[in-house]
N, C-alpha and C. Protein backbone atom coordinates (compact mmCIF):
# COMPACT_ATOMS: atom_id res chain seq x y z
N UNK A 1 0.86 -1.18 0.00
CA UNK A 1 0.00 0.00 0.00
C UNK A 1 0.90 1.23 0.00
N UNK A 2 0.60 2.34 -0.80
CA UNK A 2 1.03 3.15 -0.53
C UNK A 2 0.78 4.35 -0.43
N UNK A 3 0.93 5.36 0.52
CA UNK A 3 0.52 6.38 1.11
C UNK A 3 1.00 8.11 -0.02
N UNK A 4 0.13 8.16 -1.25
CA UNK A 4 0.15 9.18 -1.72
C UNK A 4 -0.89 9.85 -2.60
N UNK A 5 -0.91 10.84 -2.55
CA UNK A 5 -1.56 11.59 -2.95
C UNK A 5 -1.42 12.49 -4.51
N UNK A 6 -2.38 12.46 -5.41
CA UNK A 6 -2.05 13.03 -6.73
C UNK A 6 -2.13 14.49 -6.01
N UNK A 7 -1.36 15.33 -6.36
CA UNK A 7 -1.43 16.47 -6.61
C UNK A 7 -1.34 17.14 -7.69
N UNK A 8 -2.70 18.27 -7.97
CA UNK A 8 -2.66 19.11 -9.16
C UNK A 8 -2.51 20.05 -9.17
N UNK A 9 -2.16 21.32 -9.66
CA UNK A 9 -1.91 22.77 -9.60
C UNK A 9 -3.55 22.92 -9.94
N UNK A 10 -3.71 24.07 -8.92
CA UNK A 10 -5.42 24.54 -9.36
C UNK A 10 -5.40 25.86 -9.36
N UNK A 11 -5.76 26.24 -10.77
CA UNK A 11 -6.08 27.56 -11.56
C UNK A 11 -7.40 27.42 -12.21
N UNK A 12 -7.78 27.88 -11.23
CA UNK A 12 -9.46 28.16 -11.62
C UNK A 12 -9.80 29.19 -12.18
N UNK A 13 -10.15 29.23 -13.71
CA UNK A 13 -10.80 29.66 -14.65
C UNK A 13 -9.76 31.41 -14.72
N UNK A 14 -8.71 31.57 -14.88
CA UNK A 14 -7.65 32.75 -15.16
C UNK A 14 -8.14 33.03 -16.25
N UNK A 15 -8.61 32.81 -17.37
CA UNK A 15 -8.85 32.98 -18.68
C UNK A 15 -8.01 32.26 -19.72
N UNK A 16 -7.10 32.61 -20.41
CA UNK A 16 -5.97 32.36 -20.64
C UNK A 16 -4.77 31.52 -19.85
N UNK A 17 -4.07 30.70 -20.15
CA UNK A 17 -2.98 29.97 -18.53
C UNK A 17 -2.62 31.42 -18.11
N UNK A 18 -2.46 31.26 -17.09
CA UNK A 18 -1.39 32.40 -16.98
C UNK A 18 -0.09 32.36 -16.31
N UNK A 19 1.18 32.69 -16.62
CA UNK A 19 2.29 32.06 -16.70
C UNK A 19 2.63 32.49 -14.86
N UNK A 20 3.98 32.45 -14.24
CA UNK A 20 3.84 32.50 -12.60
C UNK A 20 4.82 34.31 -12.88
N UNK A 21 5.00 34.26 -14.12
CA UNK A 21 5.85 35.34 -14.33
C UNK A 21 4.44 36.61 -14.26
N UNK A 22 3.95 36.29 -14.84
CA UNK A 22 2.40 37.35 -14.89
C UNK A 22 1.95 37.36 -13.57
N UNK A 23 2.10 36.78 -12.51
CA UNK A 23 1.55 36.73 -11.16
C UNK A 23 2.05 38.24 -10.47
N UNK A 24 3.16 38.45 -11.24
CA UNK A 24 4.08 39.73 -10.40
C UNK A 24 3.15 40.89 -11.11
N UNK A 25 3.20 40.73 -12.13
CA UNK A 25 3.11 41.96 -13.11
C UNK A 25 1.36 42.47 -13.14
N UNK A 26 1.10 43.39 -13.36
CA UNK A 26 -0.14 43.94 -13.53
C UNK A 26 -0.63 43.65 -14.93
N UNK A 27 -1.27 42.54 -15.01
CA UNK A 27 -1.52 41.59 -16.06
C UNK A 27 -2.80 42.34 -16.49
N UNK A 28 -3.37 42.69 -15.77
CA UNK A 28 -5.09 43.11 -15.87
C UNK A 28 -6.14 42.06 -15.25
N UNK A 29 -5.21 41.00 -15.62
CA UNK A 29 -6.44 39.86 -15.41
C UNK A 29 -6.85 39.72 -13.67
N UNK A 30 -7.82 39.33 -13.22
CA UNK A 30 -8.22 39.48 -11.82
C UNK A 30 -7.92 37.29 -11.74
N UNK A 31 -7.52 37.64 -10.83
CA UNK A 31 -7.39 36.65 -9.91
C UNK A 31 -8.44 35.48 -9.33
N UNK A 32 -8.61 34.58 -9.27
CA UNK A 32 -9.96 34.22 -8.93
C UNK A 32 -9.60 34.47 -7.17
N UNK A 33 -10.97 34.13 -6.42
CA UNK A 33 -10.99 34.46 -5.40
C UNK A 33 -10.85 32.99 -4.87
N UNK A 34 -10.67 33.39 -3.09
CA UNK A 34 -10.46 32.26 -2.11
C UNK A 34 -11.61 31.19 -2.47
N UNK A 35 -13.36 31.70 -2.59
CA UNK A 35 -14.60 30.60 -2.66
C UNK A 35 -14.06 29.92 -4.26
N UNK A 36 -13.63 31.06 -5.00
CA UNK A 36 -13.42 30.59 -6.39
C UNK A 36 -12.53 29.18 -6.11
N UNK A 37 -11.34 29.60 -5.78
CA UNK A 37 -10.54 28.13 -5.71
C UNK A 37 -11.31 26.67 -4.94
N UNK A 38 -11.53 27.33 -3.98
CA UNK A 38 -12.24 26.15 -3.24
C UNK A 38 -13.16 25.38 -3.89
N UNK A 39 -14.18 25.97 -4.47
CA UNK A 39 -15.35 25.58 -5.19
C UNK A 39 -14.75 24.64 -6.48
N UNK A 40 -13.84 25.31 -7.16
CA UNK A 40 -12.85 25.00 -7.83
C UNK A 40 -12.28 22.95 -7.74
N UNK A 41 -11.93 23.21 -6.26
CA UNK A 41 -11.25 22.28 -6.01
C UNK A 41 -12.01 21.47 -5.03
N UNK A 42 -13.05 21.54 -4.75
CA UNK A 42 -13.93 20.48 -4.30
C UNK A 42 -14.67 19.81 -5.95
N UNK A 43 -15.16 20.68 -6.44
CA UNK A 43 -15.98 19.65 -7.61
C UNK A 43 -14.75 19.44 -8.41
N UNK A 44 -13.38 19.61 -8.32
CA UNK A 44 -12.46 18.62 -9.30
C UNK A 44 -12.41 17.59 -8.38
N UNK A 45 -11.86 17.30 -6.93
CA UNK A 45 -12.02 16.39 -6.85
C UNK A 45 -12.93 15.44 -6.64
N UNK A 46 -14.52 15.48 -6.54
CA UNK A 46 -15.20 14.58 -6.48
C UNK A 46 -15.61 14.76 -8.24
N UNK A 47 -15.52 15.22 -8.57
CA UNK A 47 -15.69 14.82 -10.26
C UNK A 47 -17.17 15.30 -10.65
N UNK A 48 -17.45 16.46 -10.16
CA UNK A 48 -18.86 16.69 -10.79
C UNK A 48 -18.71 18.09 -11.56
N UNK A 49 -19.91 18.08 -12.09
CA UNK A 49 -19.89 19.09 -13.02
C UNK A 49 -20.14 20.03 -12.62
N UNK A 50 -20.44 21.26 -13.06
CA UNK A 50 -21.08 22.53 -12.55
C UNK A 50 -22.47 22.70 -12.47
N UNK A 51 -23.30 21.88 -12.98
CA UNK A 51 -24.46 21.39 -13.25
C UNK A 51 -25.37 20.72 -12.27
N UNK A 52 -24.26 19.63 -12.01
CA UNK A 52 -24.25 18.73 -11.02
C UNK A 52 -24.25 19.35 -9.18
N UNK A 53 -23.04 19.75 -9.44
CA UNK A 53 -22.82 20.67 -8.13
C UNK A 53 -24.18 21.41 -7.96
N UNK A 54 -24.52 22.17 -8.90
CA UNK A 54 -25.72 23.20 -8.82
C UNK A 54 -26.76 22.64 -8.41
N UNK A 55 -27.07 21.11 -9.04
CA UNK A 55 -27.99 21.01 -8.16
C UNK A 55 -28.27 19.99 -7.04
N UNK A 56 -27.43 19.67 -6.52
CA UNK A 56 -26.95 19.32 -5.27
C UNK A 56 -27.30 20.22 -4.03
N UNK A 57 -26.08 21.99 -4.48
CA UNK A 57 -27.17 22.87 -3.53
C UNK A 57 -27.73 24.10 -3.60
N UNK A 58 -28.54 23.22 -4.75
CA UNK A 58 -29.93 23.86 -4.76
C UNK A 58 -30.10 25.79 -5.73
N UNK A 59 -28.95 25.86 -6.56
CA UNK A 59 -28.26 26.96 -7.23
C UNK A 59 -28.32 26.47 -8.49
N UNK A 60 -27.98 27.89 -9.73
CA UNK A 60 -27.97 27.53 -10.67
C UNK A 60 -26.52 26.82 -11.48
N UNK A 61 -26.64 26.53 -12.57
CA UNK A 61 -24.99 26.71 -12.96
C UNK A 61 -24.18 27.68 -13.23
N UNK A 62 -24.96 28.82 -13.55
CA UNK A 62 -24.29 30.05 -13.54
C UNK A 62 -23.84 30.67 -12.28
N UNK A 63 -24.43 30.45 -11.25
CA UNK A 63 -24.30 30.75 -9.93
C UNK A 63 -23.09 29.91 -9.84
N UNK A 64 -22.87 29.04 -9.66
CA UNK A 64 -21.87 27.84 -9.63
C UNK A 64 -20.17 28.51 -10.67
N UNK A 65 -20.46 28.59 -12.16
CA UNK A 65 -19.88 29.28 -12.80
C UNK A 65 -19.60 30.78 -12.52
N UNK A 66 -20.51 31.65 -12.00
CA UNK A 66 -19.69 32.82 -11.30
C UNK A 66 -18.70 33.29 -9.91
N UNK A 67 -19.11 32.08 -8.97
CA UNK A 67 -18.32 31.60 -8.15
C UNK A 67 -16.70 31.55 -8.56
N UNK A 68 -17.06 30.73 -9.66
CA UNK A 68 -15.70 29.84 -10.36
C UNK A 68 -14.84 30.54 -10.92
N UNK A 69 -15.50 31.68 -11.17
CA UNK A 69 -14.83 33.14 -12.56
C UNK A 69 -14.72 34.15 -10.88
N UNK A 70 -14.86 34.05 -10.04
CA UNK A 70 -14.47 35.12 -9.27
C UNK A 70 -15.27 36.11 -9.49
N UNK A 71 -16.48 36.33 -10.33
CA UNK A 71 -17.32 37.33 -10.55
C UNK A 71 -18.84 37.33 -9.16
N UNK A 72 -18.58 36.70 -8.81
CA UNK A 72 -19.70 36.38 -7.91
C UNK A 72 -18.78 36.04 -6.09
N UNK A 73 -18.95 36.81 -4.82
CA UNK A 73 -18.73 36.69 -4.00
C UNK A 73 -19.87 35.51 -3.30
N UNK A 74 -20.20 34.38 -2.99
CA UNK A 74 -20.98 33.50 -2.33
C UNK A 74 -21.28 33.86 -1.03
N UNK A 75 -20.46 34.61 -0.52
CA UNK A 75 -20.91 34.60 1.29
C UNK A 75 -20.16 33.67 2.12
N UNK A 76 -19.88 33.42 3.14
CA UNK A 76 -19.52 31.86 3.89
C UNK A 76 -20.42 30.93 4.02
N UNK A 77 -22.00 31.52 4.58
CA UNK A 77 -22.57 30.68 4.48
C UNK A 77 -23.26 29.94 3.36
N UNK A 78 -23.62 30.77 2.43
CA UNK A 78 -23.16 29.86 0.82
C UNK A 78 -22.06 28.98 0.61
N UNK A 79 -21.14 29.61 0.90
CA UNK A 79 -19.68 28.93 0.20
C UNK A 79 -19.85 27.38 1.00
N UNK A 80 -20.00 27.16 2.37
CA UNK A 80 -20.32 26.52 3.35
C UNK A 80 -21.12 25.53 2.55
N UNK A 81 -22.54 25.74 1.99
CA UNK A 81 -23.54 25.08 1.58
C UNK A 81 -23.31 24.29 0.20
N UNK A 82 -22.71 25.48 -0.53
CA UNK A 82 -21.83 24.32 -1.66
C UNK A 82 -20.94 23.19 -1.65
N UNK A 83 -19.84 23.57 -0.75
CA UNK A 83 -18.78 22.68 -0.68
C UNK A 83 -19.59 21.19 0.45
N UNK A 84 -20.57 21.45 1.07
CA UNK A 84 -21.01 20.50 1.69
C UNK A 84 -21.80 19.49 0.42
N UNK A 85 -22.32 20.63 -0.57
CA UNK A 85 -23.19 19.41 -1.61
C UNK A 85 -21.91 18.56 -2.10
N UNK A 86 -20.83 19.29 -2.32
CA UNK A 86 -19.61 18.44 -3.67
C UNK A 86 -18.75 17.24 -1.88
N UNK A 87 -19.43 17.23 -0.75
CA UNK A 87 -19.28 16.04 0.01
C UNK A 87 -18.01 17.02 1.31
N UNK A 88 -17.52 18.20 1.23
CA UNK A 88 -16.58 18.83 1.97
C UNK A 88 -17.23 19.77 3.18
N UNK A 89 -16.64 19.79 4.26
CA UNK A 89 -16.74 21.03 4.89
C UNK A 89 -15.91 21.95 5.33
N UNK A 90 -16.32 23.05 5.53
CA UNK A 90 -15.11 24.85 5.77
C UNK A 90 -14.92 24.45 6.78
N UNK A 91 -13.33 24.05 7.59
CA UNK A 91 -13.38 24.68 8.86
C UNK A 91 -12.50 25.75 8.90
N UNK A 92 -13.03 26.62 9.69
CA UNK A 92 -12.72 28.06 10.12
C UNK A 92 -12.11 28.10 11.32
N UNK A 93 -10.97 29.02 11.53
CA UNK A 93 -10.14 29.09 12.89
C UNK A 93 -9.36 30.19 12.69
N UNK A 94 -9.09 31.10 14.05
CA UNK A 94 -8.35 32.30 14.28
C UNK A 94 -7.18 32.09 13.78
N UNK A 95 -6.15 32.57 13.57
CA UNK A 95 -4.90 32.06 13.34
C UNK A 95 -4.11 33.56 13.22
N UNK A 96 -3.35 33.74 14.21
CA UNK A 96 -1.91 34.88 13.79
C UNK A 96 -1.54 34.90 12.50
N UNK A 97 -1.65 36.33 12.21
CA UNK A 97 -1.10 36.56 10.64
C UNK A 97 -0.11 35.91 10.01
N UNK A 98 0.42 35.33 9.50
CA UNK A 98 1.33 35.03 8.64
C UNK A 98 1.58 35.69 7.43
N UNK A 99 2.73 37.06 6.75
CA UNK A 99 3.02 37.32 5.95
C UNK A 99 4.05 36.89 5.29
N UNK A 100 4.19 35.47 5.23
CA UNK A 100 5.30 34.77 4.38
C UNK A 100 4.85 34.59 2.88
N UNK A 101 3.76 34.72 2.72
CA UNK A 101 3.84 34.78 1.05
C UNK A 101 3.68 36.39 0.50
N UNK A 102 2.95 36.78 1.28
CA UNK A 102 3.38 38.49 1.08
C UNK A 102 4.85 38.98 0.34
N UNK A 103 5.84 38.49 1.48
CA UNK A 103 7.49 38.59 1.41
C UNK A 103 7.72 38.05 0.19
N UNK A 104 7.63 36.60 0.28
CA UNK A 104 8.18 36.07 -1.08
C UNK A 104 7.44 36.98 -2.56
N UNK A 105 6.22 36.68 -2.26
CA UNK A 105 5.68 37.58 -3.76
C UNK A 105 6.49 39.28 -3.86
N UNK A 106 6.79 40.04 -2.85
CA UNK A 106 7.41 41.08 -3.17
C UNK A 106 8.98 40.56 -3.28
N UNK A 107 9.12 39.82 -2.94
CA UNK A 107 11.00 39.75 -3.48
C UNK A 107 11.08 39.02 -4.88
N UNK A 108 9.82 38.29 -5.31
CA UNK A 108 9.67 37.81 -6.33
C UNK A 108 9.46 38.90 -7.97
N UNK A 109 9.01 40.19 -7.01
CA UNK A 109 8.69 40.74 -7.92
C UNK A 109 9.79 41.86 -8.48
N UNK A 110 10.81 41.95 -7.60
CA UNK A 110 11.89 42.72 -8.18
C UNK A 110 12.90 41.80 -8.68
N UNK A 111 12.50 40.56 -8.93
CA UNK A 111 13.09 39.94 -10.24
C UNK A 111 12.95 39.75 -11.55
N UNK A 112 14.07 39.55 -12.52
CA UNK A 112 13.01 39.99 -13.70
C UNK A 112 12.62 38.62 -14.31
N UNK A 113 11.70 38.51 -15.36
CA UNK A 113 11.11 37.77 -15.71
C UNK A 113 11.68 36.46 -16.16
N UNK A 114 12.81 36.54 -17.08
CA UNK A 114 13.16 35.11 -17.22
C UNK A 114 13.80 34.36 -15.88
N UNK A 115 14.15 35.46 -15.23
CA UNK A 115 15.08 34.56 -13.44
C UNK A 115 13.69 33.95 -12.89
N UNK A 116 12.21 34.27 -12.99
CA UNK A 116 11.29 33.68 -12.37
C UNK A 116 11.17 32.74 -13.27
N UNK A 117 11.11 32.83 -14.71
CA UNK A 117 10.54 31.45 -15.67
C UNK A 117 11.75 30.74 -15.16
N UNK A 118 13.14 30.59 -14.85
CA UNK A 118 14.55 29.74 -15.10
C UNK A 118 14.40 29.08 -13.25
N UNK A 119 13.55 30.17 -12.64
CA UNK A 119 13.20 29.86 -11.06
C UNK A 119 12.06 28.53 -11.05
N UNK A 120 11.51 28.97 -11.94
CA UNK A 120 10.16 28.15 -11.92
C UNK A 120 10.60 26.84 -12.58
N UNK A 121 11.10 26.77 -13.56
CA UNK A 121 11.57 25.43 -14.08
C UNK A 121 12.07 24.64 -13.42
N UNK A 122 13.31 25.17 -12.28
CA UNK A 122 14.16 24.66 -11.42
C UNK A 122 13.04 23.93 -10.43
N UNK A 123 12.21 24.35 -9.97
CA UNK A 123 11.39 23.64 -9.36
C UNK A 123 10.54 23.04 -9.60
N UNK A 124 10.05 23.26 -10.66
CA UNK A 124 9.14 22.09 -11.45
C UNK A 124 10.43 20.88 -11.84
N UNK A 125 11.58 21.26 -11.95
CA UNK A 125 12.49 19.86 -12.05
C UNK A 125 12.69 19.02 -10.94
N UNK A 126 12.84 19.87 -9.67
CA UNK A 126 12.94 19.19 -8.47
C UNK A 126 11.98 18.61 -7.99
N UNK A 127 10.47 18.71 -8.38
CA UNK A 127 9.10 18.49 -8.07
C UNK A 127 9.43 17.35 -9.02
N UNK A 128 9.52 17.17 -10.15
CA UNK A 128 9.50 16.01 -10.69
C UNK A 128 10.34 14.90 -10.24
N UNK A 129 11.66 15.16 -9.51
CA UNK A 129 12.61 14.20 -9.40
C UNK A 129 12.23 13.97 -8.07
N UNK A 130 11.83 14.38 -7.18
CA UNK A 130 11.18 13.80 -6.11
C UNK A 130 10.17 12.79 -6.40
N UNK A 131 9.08 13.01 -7.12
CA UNK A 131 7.80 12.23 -7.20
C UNK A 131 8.57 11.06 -7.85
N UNK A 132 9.74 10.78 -8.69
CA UNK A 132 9.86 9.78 -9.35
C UNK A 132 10.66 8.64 -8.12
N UNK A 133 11.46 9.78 -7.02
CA UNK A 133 12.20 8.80 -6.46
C UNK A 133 11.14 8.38 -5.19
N UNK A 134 10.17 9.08 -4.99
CA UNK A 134 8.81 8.59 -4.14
C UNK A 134 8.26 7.77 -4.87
N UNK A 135 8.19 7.66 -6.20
CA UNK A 135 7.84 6.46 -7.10
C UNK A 135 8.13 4.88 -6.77
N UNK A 136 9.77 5.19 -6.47
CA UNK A 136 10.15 4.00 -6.40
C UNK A 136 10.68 3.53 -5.13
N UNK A 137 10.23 4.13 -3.80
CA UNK A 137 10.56 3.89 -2.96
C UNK A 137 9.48 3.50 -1.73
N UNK A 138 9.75 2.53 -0.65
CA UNK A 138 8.71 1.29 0.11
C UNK A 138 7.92 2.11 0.87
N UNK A 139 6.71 1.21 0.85
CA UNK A 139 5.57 2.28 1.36
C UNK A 139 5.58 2.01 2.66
N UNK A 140 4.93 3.72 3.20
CA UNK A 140 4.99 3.21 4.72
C UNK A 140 4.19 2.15 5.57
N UNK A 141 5.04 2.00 6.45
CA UNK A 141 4.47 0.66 7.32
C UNK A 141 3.19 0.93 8.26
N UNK A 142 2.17 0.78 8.82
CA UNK A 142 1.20 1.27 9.57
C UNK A 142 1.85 0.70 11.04
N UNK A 143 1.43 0.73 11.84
CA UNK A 143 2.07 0.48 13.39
C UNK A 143 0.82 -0.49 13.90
């Protein structure tokens, strides 16, 4: 048996890809929001549609689809009511600020563009050579 997990990059509905170099730059394009991703990433992983989701709870698909586009704010207790139809629930908790991605995105951004694409590769290489040597290596033991 072994103990892993697929992981996918989730970019919910940007328009266009949009590259990590455009993340710095004033692209125009808006961002999807926090419900956006979530919503996002509950109906990828249980595999339903927007359709589906919608009517589960009890919304349209456009409702569902404006969520998804960041054009539509849900509320919590919406956001709450969706992610419970696609089988998930929000938990919510206080937590001390953390500005560690703040930092990195501003030191990221007085770099110039190909040092982030030649940055980004480097770690999409190391991301790959890990998963291959987690590929081939014994799964953990349970106790």
């Amino acid at each position: 048996m072994r103990y892993a997990w697929e992981v996918r990059k989730i970019r919910p509905y940007l328009g266009d890809d949009v590259g990590d170099d455009e993340l710095y730059l004033a692209s125009g394009r808006r961002m999807p929001t926090l419900a956006a991703a979530l919503v996002v990433q509950a109906r990828q992983r249980t595999g339903l549609t927007q359709a589906e989701l919608a009517e589960r709870a009890g919304t349209s698909r456009s409702a569902i689809s404006a969520i998804e586009h960041g054009k539509r704010d849900p509320g919590l207790e919406r956001l709450q009511t969706i992610l419970a139809a696609a089988g998930f629930d929000l938990l919510t908790r206080l937590a001390p600020h953390d500005n560690h991605d703040g930092i990195l995105k501003a030191l990221g951004a007085g770099t110039d563009p190909q040092e982030r694409q030649a940055r980004a590769a480097a770690m999409g290489d190391f991301y790959d050579e890990a998963r291959a040597a987690m590929a081939d290596s014994r799964p953990l033991l349970r106790r």
